[in-house]
Protein backbone atom coordinates (compact mmCIF):
# COMPACT_ATOMS: atom_id res chain seq x y z
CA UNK A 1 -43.29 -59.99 30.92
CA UNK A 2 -39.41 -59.11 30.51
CA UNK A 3 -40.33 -55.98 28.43
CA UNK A 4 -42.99 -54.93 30.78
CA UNK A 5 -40.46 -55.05 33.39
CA UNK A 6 -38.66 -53.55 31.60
CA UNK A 7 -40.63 -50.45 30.80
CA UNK A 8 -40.91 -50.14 35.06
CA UNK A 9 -37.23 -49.73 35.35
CA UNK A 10 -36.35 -46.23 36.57
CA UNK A 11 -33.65 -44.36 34.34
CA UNK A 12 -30.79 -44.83 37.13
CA UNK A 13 -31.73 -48.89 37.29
CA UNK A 14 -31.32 -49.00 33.53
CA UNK A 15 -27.85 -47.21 32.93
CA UNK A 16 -26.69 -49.35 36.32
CA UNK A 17 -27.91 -52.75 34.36
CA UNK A 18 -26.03 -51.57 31.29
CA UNK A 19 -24.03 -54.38 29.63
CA UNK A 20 -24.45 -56.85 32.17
CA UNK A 21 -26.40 -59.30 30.53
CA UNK A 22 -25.90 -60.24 27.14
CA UNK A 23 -26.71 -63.12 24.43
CA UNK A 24 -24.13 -66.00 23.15
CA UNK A 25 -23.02 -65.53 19.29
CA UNK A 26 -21.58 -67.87 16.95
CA UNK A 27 -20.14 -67.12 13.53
CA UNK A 28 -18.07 -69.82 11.17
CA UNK A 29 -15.04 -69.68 13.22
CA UNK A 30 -14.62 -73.26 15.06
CA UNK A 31 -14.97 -72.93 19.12
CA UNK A 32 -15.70 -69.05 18.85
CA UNK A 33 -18.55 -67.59 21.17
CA UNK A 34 -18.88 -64.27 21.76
CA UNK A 35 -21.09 -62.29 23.93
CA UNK A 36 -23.40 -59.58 22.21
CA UNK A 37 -24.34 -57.28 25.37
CA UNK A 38 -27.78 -55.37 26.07
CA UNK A 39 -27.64 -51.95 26.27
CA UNK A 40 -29.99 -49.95 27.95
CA UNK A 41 -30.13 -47.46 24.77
CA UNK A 42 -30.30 -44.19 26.70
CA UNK A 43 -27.11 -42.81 24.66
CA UNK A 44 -28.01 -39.14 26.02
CA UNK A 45 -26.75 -40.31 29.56
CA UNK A 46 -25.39 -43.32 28.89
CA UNK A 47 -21.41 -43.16 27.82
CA UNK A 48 -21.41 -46.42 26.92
CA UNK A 49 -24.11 -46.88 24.44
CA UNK A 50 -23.33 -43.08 22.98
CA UNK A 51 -20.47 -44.38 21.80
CA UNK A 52 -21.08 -48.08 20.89
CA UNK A 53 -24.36 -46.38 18.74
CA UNK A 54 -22.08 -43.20 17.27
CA UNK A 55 -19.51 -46.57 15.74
CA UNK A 56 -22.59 -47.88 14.51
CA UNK A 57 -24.31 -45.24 13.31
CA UNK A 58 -20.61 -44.04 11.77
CA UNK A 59 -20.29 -47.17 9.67
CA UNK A 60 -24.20 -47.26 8.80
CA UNK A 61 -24.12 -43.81 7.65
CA UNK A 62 -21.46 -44.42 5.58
CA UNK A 63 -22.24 -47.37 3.96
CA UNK A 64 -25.25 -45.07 2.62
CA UNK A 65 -23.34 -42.16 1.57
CA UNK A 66 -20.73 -44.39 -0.53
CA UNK A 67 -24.19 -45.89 -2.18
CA UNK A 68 -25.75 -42.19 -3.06
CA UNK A 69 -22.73 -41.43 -4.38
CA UNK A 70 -21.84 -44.89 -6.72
CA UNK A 71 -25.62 -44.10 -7.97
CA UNK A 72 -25.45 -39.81 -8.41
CA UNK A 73 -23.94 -38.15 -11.37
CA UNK A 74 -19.61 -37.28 -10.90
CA UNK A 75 -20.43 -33.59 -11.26
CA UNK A 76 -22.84 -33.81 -7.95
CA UNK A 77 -20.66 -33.04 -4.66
CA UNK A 78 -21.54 -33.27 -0.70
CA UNK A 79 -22.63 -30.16 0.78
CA UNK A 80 -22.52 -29.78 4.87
CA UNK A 81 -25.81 -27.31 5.76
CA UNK A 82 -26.28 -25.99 9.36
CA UNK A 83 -29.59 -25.34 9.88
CA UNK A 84 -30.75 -22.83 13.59
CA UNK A 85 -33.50 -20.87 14.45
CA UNK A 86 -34.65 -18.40 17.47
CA UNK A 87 -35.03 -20.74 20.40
CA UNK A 88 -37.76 -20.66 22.90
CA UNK A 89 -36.60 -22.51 25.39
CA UNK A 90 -39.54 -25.22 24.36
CA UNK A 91 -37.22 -28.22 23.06
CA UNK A 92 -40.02 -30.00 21.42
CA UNK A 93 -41.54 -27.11 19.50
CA UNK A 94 -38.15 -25.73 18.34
CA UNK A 95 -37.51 -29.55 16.82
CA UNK A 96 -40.87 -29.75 15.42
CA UNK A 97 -40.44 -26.33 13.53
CA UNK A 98 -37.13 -27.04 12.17
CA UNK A 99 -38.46 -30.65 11.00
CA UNK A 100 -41.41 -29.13 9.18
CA UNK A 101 -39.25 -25.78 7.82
CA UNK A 102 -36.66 -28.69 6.15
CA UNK A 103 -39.73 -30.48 5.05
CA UNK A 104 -40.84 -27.47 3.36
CA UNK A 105 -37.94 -26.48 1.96
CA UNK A 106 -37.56 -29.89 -0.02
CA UNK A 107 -40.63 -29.71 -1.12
CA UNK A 108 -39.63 -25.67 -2.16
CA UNK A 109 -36.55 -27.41 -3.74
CA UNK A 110 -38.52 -29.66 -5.95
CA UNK A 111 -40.90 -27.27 -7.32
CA UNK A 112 -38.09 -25.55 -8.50
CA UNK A 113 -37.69 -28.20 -10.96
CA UNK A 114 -33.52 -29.41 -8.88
CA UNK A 115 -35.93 -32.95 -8.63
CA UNK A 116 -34.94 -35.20 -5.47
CA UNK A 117 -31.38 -35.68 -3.91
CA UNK A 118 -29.88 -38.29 -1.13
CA UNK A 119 -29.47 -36.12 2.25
CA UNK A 120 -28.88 -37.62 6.04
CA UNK A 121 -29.34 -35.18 9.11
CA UNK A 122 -28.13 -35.25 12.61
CA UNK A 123 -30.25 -33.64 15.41
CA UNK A 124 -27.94 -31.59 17.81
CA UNK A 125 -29.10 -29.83 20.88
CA UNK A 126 -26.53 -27.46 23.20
CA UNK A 127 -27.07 -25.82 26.25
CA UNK A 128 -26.41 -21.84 24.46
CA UNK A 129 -25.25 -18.97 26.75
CA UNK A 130 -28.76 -19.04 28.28
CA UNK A 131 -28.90 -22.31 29.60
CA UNK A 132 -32.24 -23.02 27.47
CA UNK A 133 -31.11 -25.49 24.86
CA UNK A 134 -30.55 -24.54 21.58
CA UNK A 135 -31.84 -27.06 18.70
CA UNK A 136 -29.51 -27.46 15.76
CA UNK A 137 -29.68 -29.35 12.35
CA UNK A 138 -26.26 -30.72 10.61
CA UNK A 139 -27.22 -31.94 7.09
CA UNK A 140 -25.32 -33.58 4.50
CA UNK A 141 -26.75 -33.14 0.92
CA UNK A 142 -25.70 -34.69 -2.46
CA UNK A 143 -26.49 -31.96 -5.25
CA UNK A 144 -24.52 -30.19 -8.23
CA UNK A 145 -24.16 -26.76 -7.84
CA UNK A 146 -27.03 -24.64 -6.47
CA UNK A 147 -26.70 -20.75 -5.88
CA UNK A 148 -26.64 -20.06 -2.04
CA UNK A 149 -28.90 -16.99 -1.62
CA UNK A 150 -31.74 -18.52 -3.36
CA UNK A 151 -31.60 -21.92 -1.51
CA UNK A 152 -31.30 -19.38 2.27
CA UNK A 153 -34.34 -17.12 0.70
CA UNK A 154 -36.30 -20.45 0.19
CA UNK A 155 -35.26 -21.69 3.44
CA UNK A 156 -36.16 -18.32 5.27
CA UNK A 157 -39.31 -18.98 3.71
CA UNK A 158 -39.90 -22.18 5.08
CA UNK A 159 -39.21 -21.37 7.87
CA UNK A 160 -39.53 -18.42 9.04
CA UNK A 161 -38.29 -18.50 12.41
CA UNK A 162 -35.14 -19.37 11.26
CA UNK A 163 -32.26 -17.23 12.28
CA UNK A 164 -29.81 -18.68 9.52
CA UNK A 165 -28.67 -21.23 7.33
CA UNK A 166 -25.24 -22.46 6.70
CA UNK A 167 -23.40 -24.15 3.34
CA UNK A 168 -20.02 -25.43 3.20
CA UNK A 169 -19.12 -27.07 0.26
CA UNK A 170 -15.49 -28.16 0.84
CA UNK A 171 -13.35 -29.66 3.83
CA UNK A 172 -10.84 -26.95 5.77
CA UNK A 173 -7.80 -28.16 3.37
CA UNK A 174 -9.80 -27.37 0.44
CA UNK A 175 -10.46 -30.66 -0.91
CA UNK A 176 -14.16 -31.29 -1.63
CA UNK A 177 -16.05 -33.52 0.87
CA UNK A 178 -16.04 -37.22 0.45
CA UNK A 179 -18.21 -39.65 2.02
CA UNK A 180 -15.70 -40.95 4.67
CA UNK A 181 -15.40 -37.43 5.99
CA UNK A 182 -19.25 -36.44 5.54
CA UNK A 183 -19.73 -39.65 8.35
CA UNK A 184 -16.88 -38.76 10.45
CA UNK A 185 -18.35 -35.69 10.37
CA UNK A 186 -21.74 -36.53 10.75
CA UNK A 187 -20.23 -39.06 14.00
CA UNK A 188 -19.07 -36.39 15.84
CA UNK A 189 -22.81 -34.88 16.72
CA UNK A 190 -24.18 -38.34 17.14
CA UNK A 191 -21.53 -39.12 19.53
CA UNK A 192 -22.55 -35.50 21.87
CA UNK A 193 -25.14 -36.71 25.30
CA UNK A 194 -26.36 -34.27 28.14
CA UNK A 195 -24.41 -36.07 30.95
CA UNK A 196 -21.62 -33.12 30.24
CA UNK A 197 -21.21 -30.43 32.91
CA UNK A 198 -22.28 -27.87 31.30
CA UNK A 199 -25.95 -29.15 30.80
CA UNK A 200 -28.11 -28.45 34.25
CA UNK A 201 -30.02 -31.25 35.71
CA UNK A 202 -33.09 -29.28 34.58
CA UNK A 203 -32.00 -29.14 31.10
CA UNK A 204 -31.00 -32.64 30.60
CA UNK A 205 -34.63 -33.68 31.67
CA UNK A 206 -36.49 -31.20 29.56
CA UNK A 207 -33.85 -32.73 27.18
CA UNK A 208 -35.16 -35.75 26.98
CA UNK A 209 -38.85 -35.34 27.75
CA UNK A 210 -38.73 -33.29 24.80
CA UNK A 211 -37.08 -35.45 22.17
CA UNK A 212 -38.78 -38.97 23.75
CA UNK A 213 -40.05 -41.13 20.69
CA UNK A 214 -38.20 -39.19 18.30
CA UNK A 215 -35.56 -39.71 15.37
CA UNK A 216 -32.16 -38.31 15.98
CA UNK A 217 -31.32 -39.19 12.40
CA UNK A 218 -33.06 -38.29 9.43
CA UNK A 219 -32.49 -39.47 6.04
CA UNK A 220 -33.74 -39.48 2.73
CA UNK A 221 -36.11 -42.57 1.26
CA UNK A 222 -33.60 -45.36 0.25
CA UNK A 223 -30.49 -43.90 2.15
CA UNK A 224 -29.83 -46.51 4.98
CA UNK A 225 -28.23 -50.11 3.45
CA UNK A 226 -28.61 -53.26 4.86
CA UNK A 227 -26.62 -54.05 7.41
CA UNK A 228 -25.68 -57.72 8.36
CA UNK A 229 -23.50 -58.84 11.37
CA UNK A 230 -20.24 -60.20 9.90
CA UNK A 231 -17.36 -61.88 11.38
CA UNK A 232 -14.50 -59.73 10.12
CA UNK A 233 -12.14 -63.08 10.57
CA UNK A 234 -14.44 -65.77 8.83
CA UNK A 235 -16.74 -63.46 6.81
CA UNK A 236 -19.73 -65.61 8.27
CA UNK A 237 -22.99 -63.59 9.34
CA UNK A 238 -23.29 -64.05 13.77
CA UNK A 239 -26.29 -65.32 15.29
CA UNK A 240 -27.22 -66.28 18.28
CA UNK A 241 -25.67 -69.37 19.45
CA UNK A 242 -28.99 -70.02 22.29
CA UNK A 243 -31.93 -71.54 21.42
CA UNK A 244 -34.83 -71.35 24.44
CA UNK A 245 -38.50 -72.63 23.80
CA UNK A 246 -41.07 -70.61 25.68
CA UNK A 247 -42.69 -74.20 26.93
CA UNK A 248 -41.73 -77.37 26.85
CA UNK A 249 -42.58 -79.14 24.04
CA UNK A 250 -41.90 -81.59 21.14
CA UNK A 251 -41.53 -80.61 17.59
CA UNK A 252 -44.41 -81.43 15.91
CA UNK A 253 -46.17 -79.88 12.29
CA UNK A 254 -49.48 -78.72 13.23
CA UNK A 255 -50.64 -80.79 10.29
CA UNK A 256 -49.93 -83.70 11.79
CA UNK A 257 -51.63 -83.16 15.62
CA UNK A 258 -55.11 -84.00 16.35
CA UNK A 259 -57.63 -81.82 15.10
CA UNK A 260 -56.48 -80.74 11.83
CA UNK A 261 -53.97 -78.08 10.66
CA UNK A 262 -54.92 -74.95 13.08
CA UNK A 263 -52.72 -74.97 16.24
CA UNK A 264 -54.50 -76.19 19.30
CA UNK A 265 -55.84 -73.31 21.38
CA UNK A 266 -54.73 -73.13 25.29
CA UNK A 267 -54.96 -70.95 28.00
CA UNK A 268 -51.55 -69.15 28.81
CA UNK A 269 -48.83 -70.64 30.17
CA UNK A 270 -50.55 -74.18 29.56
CA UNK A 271 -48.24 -76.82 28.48
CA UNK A 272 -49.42 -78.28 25.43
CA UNK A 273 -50.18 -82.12 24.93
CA UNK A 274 -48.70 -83.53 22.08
CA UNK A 275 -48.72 -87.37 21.27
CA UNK A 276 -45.11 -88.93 21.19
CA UNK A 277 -45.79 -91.45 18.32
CA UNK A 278 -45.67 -87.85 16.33
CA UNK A 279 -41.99 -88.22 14.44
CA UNK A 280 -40.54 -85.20 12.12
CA UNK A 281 -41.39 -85.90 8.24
CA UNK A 282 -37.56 -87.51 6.97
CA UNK A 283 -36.10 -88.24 9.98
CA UNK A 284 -34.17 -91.35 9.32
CA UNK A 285 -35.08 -93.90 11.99
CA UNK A 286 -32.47 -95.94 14.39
């Protein structure tokens, strides 16, 4: 029912409700609580969550470069690829071309024999001097050395509509890219909305009718790492520190009700009878 109600919420009500409510943590510091919030998640209007998901996504993404990098070759270096094409002014169809043109030139890359290599993209979309929105790809790619005009000639050929495609191999001071600076990088687009000026009403909801249910982050298989929820004091993993039963009832191992080991079937929101003579196996008695 709370999701459903959820799902009826208009776009205003949900950035107004943003961070009001939130859940009860605990880690393994004594007496600690603190309050995990609910976001509403709309991080292309929503200031809040665009930058409580761009720290996230920061530390997430790096986490994942560091580990393509402990596991590639020393010789294999970062390269930052900018990928455009002709726009439209059809948001959806733009992204679906450039997704299927870098999905093509993989592929192109593999039958070339250069095999597999880590990657993580960042979706990007700007209003452009028309007003349109243009749709923009910022890749970072873990290979050795590859030679620039035929990796744009295969990409041209994957995509054809492409208008160009962009390599930089090395940071503005000349030092080659390292994966702290590929995520700050990276961080900066993820951090960008539409609630800017310069994006018309119109194009913010073209916006995001035409990127609903889609990834603004694309990796390679195996990038993203596990992340865990640690207390940087205690080191402890937080949890939620509230425990709520849907109905009232007493523990009890299905085993041991009437009727054998299947749970007993009910109508919803039926309380369930369960005898009280039921006790938990080793529980030590008064």
């Amino acid at each position: 029912m709370a999701r459903a109600r959820a799902i009826e919420q208009t776009v205003p009500r949900r950035l107004a409700a943003c961070a009001t409510r939130g859940t009860l943590t605990r880690c393994g510091c004594r007496g600690r609580r603190e309050v995990a919030w609910h976001w509403c998640g709309r991080h292309l209007l929503c200031t809040r969550c665009q930058r409580r998901r761009a720290r996230r996504l920061k530390m997430r993404m790096r986490d994942g470069l560091l580990a393509a990098a402990r596991a590639a070759p020393r010789w294999h270096q970062w390269t930052l690829i900018t990928l455009t094409l002709q726009h439209s002014g059809d948001i959806a169809r733009d992204r679906a071309d450039l997704a299927a043109g870098w999905r093509r030139f993989y592929r192109a890359l593999w039958k070339r024999g250069w095999g597999r290599f880590p990657y993580v993209g960042v979706w990007e979309v700007t209003p452009g001097r028309d007003g349109k929105g243009h749709v923009h790809i910022h890749v970072a790619a873990l290979w050795p050395f590859r030679d620039w005009h035929v990796c744009s000639a295969l990409w041209r050929r994957a995509c054809p509509r492409s208008a160009r495609i962009s390599f930089v191999r090395r940071r503005r001071d000349g030092r080659p890219s390292s994966p702290e600076s590929v995520a700050n990088y990276l961080a900066k687009y993820v951090s960008k909305g539409v609630q800017t000026e310069d994006f018309t009403p119109q194009l913010r909801s073209r916006i995001v009718a035409g990127t609903y249910n889609t990834r603004w982050v694309m990796t390679s298989r195996g990038f993203w790492q596990v992340f865990t929820p640690i207390c940087r004091d205690c080191g402890d993993q937080r949890m939620s520190a509230e425990f709520r039963w849907h109905v009232a009832v007493a523990w009890c191992p299905w085993s041991a009700a009437p009727g054998g080991t299947d749970p007993p079937r009910a109508g919803p929101m039926v309380q369930l009878e369960i005898p009280a003579t039921v006790e938990r196996p080793g529980a030590r008695g008064p």
